[in-house]
C-alpha atoms as a PDB file:
ATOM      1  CA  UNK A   1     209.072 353.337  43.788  1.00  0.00           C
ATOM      2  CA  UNK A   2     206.519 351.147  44.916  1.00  0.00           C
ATOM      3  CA  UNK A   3     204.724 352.986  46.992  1.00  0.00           C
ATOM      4  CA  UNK A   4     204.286 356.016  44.789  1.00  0.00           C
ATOM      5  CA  UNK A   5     202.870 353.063  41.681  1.00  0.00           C
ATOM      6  CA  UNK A   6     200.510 352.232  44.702  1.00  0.00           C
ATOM      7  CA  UNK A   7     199.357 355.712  45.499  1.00  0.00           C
ATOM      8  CA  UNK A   8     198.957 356.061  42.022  1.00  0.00           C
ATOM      9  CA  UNK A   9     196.513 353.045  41.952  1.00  0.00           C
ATOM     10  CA  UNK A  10     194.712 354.423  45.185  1.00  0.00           C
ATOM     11  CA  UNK A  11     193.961 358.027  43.403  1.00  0.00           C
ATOM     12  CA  UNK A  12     192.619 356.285  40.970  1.00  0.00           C
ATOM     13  CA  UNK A  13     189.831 354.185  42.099  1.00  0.00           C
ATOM     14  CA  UNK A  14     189.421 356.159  44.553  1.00  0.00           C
ATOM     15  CA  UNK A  15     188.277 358.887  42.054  1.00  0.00           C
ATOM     16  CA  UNK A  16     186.488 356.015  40.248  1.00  0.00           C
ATOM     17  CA  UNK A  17     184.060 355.474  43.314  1.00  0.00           C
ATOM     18  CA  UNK A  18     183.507 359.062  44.399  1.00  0.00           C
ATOM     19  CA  UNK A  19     182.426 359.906  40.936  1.00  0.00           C
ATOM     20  CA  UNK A  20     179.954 357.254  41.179  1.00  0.00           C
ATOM     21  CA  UNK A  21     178.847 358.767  44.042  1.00  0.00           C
ATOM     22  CA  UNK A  22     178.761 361.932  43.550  1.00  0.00           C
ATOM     23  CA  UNK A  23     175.703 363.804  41.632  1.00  0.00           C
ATOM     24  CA  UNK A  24     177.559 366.907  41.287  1.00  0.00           C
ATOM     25  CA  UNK A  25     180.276 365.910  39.047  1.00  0.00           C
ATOM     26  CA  UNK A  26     181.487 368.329  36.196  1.00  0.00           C
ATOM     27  CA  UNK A  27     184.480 368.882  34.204  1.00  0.00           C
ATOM     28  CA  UNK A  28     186.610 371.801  33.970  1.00  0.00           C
ATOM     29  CA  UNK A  29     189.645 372.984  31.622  1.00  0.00           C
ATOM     30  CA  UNK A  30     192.350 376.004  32.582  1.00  0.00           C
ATOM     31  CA  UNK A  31     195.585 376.851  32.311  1.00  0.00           C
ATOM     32  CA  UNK A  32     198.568 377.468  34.741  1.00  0.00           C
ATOM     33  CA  UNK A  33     202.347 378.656  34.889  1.00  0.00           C
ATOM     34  CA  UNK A  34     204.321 380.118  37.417  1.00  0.00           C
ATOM     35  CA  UNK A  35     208.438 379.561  37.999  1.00  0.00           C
ATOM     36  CA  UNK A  36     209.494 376.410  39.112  1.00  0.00           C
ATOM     37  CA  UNK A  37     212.710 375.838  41.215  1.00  0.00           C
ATOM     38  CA  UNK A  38     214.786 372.769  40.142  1.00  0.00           C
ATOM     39  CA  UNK A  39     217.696 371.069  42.564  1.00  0.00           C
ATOM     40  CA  UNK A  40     219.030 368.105  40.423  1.00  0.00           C
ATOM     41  CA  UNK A  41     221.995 366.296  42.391  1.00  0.00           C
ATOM     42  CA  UNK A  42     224.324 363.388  40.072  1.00  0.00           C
ATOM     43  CA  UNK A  43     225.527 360.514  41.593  1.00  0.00           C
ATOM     44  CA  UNK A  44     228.373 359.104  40.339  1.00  0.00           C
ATOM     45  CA  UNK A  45     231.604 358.081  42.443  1.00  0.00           C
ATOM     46  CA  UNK A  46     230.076 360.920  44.797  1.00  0.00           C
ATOM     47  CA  UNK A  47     227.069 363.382  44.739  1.00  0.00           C
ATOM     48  CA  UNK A  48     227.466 365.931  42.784  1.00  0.00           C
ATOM     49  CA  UNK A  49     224.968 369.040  43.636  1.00  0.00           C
ATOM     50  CA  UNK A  50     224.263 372.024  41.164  1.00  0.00           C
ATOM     51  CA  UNK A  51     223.001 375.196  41.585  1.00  0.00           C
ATOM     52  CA  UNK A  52     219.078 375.792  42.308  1.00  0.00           C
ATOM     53  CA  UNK A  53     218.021 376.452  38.402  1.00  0.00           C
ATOM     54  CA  UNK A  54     214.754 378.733  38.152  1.00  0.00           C
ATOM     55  CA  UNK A  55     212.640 378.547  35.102  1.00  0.00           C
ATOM     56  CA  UNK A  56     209.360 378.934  33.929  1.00  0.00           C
ATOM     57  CA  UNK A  57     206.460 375.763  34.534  1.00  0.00           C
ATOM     58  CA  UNK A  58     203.241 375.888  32.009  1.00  0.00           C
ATOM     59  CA  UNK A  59     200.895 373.924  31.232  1.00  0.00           C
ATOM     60  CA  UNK A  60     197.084 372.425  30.901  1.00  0.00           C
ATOM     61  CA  UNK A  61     194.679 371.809  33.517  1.00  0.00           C
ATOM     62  CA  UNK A  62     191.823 369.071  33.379  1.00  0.00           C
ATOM     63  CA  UNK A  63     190.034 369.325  35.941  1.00  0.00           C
ATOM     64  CA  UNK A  64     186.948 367.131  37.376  1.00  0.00           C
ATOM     65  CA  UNK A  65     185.314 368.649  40.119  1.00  0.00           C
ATOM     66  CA  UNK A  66     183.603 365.822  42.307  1.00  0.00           C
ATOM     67  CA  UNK A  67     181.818 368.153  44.917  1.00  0.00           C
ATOM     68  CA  UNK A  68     181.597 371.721  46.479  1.00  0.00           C
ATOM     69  CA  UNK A  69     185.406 370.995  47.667  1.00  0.00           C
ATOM     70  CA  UNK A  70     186.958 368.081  46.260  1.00  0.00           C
ATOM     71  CA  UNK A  71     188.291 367.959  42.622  1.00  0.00           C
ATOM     72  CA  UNK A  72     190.848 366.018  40.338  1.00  0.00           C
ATOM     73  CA  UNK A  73     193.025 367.548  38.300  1.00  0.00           C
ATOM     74  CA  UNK A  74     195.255 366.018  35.324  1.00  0.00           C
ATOM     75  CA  UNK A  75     197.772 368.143  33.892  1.00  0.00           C
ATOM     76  CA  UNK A  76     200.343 368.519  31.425  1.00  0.00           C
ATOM     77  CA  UNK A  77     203.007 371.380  31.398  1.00  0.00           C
ATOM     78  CA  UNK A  78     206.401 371.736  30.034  1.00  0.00           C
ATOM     79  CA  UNK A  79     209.998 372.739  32.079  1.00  0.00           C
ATOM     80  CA  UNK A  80     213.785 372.991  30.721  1.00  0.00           C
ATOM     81  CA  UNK A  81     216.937 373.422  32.599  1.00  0.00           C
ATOM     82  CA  UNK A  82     219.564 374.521  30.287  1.00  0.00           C
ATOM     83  CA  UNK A  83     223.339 374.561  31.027  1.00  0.00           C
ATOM     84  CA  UNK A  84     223.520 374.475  34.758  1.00  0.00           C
ATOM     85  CA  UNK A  85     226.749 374.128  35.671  1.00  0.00           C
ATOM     86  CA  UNK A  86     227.941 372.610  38.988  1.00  0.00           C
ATOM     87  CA  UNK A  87     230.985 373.888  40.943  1.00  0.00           C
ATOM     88  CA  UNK A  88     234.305 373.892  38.843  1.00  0.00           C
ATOM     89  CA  UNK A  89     236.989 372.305  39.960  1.00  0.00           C
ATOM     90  CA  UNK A  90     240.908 372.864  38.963  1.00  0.00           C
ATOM     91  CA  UNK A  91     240.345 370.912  35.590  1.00  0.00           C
ATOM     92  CA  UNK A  92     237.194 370.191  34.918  1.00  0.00           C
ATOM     93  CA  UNK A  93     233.556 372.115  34.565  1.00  0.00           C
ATOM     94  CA  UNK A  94     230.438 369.856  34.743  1.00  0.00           C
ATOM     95  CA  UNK A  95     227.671 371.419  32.882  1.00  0.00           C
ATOM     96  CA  UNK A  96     223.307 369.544  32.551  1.00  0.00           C
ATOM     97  CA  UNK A  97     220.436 370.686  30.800  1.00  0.00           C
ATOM     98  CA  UNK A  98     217.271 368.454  30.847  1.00  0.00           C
ATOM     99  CA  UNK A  99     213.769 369.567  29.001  1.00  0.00           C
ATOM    100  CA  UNK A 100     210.753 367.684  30.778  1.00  0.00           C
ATOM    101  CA  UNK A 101     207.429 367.035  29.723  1.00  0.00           C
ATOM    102  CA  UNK A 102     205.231 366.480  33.132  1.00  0.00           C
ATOM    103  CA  UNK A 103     201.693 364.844  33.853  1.00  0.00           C
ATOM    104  CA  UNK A 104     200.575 364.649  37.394  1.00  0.00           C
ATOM    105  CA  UNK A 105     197.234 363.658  38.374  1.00  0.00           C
ATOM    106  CA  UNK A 106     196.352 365.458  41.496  1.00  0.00           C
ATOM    107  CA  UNK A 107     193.669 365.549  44.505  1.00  0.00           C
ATOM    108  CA  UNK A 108     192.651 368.960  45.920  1.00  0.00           C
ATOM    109  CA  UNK A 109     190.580 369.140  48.570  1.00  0.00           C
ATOM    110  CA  UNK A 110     188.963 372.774  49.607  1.00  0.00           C
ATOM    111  CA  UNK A 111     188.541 373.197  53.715  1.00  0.00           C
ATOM    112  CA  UNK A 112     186.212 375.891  53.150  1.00  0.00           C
ATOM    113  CA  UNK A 113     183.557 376.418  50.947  1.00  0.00           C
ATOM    114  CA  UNK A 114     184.110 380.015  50.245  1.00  0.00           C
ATOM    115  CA  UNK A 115     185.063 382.832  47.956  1.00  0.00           C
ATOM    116  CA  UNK A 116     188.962 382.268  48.882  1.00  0.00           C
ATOM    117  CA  UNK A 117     189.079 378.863  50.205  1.00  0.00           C
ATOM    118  CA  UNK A 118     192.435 377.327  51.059  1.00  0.00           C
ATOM    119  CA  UNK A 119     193.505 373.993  49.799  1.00  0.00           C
ATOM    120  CA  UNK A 120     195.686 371.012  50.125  1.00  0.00           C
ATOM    121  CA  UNK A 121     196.757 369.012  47.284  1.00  0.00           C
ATOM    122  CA  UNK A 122     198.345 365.246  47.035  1.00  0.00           C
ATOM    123  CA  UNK A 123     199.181 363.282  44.019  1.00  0.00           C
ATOM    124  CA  UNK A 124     201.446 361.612  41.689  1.00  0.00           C
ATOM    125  CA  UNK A 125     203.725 362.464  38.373  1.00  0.00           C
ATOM    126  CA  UNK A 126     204.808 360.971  35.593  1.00  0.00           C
ATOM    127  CA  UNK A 127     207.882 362.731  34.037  1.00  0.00           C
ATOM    128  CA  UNK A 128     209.342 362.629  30.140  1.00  0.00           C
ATOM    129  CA  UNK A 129     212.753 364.260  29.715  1.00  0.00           C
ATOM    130  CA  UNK A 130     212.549 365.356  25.586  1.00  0.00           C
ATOM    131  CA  UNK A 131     215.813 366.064  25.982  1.00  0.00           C
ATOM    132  CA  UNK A 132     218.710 365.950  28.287  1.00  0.00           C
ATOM    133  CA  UNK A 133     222.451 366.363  28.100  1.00  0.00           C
ATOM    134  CA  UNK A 134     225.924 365.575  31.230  1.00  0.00           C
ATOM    135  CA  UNK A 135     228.807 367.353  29.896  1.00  0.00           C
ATOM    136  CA  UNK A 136     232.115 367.922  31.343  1.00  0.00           C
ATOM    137  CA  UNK A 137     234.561 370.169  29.786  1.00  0.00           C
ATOM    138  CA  UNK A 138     238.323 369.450  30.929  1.00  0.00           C
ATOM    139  CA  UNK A 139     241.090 371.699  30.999  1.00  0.00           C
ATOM    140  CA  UNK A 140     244.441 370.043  30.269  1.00  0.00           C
ATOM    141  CA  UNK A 141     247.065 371.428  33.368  1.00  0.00           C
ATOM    142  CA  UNK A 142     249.815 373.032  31.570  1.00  0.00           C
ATOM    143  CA  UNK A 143     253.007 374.410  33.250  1.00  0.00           C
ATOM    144  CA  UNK A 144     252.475 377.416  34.559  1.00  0.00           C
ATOM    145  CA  UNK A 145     248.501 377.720  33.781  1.00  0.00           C
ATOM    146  CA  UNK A 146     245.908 375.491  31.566  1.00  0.00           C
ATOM    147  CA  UNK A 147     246.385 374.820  28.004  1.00  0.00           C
ATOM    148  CA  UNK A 148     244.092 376.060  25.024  1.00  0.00           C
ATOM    149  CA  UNK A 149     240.922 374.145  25.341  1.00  0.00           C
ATOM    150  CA  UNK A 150     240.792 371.272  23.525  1.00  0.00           C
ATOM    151  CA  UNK A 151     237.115 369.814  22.008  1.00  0.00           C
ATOM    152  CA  UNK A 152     238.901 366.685  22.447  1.00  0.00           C
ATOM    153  CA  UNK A 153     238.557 366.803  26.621  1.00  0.00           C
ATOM    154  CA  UNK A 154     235.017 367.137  26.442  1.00  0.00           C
ATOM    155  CA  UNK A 155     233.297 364.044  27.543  1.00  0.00           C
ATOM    156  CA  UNK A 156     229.595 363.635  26.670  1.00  0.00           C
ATOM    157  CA  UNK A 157     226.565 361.708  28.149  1.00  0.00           C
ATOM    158  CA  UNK A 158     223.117 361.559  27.215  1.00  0.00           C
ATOM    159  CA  UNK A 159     220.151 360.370  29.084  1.00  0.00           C
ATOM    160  CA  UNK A 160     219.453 356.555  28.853  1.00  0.00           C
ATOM    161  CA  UNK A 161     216.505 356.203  30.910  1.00  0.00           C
ATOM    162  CA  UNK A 162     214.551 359.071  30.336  1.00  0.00           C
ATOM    163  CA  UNK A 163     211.293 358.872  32.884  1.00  0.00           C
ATOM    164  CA  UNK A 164     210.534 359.093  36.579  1.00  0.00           C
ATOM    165  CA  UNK A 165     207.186 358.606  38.756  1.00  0.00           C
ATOM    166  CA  UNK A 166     207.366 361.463  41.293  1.00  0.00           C
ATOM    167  CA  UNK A 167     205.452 362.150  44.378  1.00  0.00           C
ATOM    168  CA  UNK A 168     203.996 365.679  45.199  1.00  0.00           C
ATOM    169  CA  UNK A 169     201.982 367.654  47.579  1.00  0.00           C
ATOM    170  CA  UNK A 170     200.988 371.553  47.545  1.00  0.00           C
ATOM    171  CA  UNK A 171     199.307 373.929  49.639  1.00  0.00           C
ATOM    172  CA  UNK A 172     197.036 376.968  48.296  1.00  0.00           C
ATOM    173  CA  UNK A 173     194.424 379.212  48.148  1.00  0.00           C
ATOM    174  CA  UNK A 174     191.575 379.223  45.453  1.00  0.00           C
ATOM    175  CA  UNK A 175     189.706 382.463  44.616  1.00  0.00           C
ATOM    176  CA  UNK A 176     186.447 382.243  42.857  1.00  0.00           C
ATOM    177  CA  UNK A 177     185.376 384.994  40.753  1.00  0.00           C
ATOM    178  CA  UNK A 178     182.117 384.547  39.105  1.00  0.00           C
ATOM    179  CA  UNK A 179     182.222 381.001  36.857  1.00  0.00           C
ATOM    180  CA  UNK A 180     186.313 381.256  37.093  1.00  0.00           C
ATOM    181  CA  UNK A 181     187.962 380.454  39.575  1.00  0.00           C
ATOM    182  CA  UNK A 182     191.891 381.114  40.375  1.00  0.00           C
ATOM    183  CA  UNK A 183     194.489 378.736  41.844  1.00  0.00           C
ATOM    184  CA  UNK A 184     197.495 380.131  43.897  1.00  0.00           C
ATOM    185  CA  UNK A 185     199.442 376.926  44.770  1.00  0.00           C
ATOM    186  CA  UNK A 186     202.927 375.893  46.331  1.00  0.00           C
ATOM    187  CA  UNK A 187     204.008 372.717  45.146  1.00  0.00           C
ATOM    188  CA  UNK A 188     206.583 370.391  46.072  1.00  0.00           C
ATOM    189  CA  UNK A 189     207.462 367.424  43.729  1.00  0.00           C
ATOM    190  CA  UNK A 190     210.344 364.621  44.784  1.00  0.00           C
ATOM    191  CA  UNK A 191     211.576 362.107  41.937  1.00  0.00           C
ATOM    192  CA  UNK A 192     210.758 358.206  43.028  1.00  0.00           C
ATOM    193  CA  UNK A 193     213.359 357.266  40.480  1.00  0.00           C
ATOM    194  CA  UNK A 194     216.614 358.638  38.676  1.00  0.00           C
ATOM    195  CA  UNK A 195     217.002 359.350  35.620  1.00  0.00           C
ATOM    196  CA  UNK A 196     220.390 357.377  34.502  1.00  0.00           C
ATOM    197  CA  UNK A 197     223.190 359.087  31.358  1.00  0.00           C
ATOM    198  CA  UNK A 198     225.096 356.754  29.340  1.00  0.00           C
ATOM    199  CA  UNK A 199     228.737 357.365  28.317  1.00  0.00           C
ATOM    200  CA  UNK A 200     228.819 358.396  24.440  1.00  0.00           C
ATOM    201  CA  UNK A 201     231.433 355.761  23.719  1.00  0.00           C
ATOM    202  CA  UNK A 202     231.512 353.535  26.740  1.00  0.00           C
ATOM    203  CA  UNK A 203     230.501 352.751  30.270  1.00  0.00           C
ATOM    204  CA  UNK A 204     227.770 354.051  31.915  1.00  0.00           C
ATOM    205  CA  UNK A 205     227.146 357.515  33.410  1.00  0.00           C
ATOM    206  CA  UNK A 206     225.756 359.430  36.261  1.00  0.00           C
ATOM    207  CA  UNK A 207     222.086 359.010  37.585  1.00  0.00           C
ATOM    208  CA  UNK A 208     220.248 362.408  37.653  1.00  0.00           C
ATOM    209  CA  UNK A 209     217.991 362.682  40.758  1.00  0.00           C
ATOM    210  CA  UNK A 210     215.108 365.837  41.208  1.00  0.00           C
ATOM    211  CA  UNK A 211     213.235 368.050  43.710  1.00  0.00           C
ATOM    212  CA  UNK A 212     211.213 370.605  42.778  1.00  0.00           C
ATOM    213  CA  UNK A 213     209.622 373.843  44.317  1.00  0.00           C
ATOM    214  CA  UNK A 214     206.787 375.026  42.753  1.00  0.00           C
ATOM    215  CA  UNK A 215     204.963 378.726  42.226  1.00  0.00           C
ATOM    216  CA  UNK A 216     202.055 378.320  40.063  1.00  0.00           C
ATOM    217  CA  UNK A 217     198.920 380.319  39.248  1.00  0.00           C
ATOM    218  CA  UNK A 218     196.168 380.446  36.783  1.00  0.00           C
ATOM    219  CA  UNK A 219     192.811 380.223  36.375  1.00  0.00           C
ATOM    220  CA  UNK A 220     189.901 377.312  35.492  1.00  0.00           C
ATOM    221  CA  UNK A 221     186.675 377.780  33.799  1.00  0.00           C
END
């Protein structure tokens, strides 16, 4: 956790003194989306995995463009898992659904100063869940199959400690066209921290850990 608060630190002074430096700074704005593969795992008296959830990643792109192939770019973009639900067992079905709000700041650097020009990108994240819900629904055992469900056996947590610094790096490919230009990036983002549930009525709950794929597109003016 440390070390991604220090990287953090590192983008940005180094961004501070290159844009000193540079006389060929300018801004930028786009926008992006693409679909965005979540694997959240819970720890609790063992690791619980869940299925790989797909969904849809959009969002803003501020861009600062320090030279002819090095740029920073802040963004914002929304994601929601909803309702993944982990393998059942006999008696019990373990269900998550966490909406996150994400702002990475980002360094790309260009190896080629051309109309496609492929990229590598290396940053940090900072990552609000809005929302986020643990469920399990339990199925009493009756003799000789399970009983009616019962709202009673459903035990509910909800997120305590709802942000996480992540790390990420992406490769890609940037086609200019005219005064756009068009990012094709693969991104991979890994939570520094966990996200932690609370018990509704007691105790404390699970902690929610992340890793995300990343298929994005879009384009910058």
């Amino acid at each position: 956790m440390k070390k991604i608060y220090l990287c953090f630190i590192v983008i940005v002074l180094t961004m501070s003194d290159l844009v000193a430096q540079s006389k060929n700074v300018r801004w930028g704005m786009g926008v992006f989306g693409g679909i965005n593969r979540s694997r959240p795992e819970l720890s609790t008296s063992n690791v619980q995995s869940f299925p790989d959830h797909y969904g849809l990643l959009l969002g803003l792109d501020l861009n600062l463009r320090l030279n002819k192939r090095s740029s920073f770019h802040l963004q914002l973009s929304y994601t929601s898992i909803d309702k993944v639900n982990a393998n059942r067992s006999y008696r019990d079905i373990p269900s998550l659904g966490v909406s996150t709000i994400k702002i990475p700041l980002l360094y790309r650097y260009r190896f080629l100063n051309t109309k496609i020009a492929p990229f590598l990108e290396v940053g940090v994240g900072y990552n609000q869940a809005t929302k986020g819900y643990y469920r399990i629904h339990t199925y009493p055992i009756c003799d000789p199959g399970p009983c009616q469900v019962d709202p009673n056996f459903e035990f509910n947590y909800d997120l305590s400690t709802k942000s996480a610094v992540s790390a990420i790096a992406g490769i890609g490919a940037n086609v200019t066209l005219g005064k756009i230009s068009i990012p094709i990036t693969v991104r991979y983002e890994h939570y520094g921290n966990d996200l932690l549930f609370s018990a509704r009525f007691f105790g404390s709950g699970p902690q929610l850990q992340f890793e995300n794929i990343s298929l994005l597109t879009g384009i910058n003016f």
